[in-house]
N, C-alpha and C. Protein backbone atom coordinates (compact mmCIF):
# COMPACT_ATOMS: atom_id res chain seq x y z
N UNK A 1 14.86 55.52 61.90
CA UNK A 1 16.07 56.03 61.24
C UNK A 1 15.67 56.59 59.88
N UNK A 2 16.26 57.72 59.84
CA UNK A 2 15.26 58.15 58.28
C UNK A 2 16.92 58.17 57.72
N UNK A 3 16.85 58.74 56.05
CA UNK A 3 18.07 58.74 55.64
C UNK A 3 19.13 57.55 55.01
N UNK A 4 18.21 56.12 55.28
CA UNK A 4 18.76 54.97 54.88
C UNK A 4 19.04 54.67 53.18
N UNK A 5 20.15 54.04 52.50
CA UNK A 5 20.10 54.26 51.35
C UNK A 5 21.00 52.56 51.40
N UNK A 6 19.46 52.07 50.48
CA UNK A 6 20.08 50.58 49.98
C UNK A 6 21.31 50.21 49.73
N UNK A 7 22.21 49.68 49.95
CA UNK A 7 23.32 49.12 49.62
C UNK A 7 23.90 47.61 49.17
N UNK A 8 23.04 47.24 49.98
CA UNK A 8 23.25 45.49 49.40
C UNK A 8 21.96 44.61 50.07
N UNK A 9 21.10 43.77 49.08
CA UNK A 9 20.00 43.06 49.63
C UNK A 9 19.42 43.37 49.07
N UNK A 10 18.33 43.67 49.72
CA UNK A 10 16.98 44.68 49.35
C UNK A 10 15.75 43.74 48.79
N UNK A 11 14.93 44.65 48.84
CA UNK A 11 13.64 44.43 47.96
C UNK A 11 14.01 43.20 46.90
N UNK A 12 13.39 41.99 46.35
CA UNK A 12 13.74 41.06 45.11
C UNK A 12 13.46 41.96 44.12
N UNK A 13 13.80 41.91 42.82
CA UNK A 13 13.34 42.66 41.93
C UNK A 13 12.70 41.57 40.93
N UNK A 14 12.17 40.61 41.11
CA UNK A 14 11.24 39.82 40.11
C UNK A 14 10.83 38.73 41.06
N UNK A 15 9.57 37.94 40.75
CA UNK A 15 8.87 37.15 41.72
C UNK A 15 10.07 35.91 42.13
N UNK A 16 10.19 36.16 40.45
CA UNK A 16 11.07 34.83 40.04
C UNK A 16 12.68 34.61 41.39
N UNK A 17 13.06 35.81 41.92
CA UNK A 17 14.53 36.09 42.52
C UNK A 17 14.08 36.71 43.77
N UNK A 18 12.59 36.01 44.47
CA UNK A 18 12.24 36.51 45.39
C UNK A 18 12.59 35.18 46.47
N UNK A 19 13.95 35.07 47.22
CA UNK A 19 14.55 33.93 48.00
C UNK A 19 13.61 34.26 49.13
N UNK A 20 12.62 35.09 49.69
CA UNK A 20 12.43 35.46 50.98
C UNK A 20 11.00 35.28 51.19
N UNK A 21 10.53 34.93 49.78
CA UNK A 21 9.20 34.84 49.94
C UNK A 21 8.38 35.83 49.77
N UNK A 22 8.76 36.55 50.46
CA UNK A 22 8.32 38.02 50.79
C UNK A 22 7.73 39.66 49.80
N UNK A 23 9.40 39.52 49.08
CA UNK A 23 10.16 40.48 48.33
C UNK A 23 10.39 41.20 49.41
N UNK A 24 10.57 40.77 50.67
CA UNK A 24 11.17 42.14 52.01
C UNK A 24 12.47 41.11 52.25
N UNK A 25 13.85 41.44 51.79
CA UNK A 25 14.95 40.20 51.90
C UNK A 25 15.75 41.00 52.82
N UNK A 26 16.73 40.23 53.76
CA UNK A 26 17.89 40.89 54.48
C UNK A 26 18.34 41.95 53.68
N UNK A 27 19.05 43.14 54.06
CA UNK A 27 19.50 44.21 53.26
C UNK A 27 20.12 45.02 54.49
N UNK A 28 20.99 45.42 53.96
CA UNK A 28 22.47 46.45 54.47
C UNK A 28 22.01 47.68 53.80
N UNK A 29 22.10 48.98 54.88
CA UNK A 29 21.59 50.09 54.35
C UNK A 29 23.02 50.95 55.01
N UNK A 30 23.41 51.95 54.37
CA UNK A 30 24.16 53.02 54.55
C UNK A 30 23.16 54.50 55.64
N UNK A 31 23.87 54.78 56.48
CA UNK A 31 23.24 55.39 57.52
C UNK A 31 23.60 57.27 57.16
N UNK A 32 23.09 58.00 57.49
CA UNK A 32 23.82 59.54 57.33
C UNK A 32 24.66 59.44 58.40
N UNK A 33 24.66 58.44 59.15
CA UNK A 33 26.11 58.72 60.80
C UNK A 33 27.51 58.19 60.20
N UNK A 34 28.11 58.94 59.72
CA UNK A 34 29.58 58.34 59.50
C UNK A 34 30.34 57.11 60.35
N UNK A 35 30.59 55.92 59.21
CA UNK A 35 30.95 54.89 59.93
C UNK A 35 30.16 53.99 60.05
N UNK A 36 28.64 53.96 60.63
CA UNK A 36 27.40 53.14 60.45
C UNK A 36 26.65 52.82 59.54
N UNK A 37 26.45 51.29 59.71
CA UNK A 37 25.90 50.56 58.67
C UNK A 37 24.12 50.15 59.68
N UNK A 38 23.13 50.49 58.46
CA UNK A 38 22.27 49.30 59.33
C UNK A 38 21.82 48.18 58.73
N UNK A 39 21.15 47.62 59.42
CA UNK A 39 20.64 46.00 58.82
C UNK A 39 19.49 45.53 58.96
N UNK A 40 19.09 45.09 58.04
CA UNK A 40 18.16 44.09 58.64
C UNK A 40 18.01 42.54 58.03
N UNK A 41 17.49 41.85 59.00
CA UNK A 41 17.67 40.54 59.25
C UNK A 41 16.81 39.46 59.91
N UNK A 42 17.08 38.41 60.38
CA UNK A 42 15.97 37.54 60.80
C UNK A 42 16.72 37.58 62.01
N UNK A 43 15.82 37.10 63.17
CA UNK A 43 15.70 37.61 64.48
C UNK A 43 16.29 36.36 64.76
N UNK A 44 17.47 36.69 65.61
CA UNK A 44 18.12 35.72 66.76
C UNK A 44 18.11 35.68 67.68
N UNK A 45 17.79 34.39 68.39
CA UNK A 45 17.31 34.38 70.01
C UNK A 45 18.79 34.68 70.53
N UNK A 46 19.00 36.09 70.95
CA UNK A 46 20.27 36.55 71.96
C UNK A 46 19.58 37.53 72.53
N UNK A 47 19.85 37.28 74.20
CA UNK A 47 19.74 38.61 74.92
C UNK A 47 20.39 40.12 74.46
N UNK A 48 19.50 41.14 74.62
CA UNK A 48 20.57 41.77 74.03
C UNK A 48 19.51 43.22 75.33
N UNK A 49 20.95 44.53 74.98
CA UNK A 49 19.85 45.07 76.05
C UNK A 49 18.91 45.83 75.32
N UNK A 50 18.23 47.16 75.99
CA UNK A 50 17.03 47.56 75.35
C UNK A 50 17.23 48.21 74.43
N UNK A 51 16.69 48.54 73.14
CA UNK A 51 16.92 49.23 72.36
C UNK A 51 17.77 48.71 70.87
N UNK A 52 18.58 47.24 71.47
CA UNK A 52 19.59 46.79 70.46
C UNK A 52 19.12 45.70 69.81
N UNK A 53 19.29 45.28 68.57
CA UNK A 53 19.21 43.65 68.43
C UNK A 53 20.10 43.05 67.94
N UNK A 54 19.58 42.03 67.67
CA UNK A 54 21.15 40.96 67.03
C UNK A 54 19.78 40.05 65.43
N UNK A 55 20.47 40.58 64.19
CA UNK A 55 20.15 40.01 63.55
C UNK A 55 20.94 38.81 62.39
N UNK A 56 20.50 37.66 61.85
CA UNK A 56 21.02 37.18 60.95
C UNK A 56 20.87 37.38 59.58
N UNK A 57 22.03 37.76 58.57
CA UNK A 57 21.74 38.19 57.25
C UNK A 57 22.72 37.28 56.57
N UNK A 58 22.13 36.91 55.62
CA UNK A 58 23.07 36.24 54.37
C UNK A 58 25.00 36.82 53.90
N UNK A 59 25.48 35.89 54.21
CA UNK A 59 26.87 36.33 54.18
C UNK A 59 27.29 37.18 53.07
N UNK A 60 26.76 36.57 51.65
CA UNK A 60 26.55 37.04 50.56
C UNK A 60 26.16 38.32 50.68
N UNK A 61 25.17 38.74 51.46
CA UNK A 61 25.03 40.82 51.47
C UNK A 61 25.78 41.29 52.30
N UNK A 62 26.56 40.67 53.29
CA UNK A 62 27.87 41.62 54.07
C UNK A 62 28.70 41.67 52.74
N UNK A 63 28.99 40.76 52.01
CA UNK A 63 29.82 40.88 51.21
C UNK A 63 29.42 41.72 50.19
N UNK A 64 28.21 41.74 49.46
CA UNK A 64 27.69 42.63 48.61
C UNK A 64 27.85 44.78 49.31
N UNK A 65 28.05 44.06 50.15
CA UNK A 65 27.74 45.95 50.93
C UNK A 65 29.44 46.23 51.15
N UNK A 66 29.99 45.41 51.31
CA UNK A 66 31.17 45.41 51.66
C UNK A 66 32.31 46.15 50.28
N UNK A 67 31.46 45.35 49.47
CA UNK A 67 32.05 45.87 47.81
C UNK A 67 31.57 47.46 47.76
N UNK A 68 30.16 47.32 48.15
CA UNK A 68 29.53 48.68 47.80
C UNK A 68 30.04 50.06 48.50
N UNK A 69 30.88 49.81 49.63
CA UNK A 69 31.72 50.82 50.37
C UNK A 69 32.62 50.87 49.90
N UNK A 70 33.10 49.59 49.40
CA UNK A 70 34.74 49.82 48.97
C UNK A 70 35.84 48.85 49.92
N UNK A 71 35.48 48.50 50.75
CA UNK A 71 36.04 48.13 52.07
C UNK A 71 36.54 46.13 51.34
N UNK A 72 36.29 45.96 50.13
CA UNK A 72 36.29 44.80 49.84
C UNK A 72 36.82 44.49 48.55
């Protein structure tokens, strides 16, 4: 997907506020497809079919992205 633009999550911005270990944290991205959001997240064991997944993200960044649309 090219075109993604941070919206809520993201990258930590100091070691110190890095919850993920990582600095790669759940994050809600705004899509160029009107209407679509994408995500990413930690992997949940659900069947799902090809092509789709099912991820878990911190409630706190639905809500952070949620503000960031407006929708909240």
């Amino acid at each position: 997907m090219n075109g993604l633009q941070i919206i809520a999550g993201g990258p930590c911005r100091s070691d110190e506020d890095d919850k993920c270990g990582n600095g790669d944290c759940p994050t809600v991205y705004m899509t160029p497809e009107p209407g679509m959001i994408a995500v990413q997240g930690y992997e949940a064991a659900h069947p799902t079919p090809e092509g789709e997944s099912v991820v878990l993200i911190p409630e706190d960044v639905l809500r952070e992205a949620a503000r960031a649309r407006g929708w909240y």
